[in-house]
C-alpha atoms as a PDB file:
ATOM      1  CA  UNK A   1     109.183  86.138 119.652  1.00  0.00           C
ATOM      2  CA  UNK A   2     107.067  87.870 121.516  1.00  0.00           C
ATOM      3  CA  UNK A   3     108.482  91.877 122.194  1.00  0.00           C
ATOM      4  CA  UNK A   4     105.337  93.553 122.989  1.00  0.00           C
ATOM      5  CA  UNK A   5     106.622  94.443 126.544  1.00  0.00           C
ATOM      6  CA  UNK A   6     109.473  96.438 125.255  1.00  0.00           C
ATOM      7  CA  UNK A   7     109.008 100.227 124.607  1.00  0.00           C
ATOM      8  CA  UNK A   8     112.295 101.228 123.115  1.00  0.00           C
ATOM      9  CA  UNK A   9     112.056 100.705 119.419  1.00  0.00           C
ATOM     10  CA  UNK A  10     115.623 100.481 118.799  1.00  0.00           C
ATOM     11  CA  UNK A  11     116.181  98.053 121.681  1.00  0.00           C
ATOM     12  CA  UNK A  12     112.765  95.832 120.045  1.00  0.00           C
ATOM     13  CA  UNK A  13     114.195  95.867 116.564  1.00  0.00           C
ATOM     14  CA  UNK A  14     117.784  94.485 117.922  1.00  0.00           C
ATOM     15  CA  UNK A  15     115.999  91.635 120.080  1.00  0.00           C
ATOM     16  CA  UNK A  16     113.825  90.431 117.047  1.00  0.00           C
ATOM     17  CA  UNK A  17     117.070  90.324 114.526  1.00  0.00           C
ATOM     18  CA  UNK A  18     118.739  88.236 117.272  1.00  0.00           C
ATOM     19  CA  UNK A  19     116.016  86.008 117.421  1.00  0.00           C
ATOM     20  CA  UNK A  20     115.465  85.622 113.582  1.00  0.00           C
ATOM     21  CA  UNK A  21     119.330  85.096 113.163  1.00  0.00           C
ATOM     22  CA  UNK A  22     119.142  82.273 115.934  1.00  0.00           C
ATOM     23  CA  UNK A  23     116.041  80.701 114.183  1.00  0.00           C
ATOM     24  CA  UNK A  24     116.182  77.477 111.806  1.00  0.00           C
ATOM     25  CA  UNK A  25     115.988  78.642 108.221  1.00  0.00           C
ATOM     26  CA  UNK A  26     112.361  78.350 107.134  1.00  0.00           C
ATOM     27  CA  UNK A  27     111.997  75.464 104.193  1.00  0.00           C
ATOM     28  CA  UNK A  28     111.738  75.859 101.039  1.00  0.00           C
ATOM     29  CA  UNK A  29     108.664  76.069  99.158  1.00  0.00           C
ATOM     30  CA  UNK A  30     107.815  73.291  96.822  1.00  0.00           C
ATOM     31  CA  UNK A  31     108.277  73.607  93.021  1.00  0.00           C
ATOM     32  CA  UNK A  32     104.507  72.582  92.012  1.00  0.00           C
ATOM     33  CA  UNK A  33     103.161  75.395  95.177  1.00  0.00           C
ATOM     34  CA  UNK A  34     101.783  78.363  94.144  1.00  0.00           C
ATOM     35  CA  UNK A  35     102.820  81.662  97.035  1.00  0.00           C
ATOM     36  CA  UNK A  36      98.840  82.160  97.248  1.00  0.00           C
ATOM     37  CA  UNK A  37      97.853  78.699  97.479  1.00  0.00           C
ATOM     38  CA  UNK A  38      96.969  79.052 101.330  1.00  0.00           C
ATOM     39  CA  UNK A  39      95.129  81.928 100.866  1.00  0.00           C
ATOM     40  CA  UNK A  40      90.822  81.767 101.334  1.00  0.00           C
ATOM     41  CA  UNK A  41      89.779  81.209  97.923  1.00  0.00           C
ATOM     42  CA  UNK A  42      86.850  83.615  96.656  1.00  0.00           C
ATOM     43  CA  UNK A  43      83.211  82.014  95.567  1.00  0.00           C
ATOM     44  CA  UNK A  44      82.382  83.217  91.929  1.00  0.00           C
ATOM     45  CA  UNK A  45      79.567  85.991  91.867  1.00  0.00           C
ATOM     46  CA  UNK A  46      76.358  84.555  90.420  1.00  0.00           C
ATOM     47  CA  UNK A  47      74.833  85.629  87.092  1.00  0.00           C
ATOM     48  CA  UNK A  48      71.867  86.876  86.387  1.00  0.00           C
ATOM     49  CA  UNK A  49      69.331  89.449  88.035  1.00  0.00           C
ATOM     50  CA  UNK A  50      70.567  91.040  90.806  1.00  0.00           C
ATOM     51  CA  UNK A  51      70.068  90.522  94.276  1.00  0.00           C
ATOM     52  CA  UNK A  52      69.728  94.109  95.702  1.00  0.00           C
END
């Protein structure tokens, strides 16, 4: 939901619960899934002399 053209914070926070509360429940996560398994997976650092 987009709420970036309301100012009042309190008014905001009420219009995003509504709209999380009228959302489908999100699916569960898979039991072989890890949480970070999306996540941008870091190359290994080489070995040897360094570069700099």
């Amino acid at each position: 939901m987009n709420t970036t053209k309301v100012t009042d914070t309190t008014e905001r926070k009420k219009l995003k619960r509504a709209a999380r509360k009228k959302a489908d429940p999100r699916p569960k996560r898979a039991a072989g899934e890890a949480r970070g398994s999306n996540k941008k997976k870091v190359k290994s650092m080489i070995r040897g002399p360094r570069k700099r």
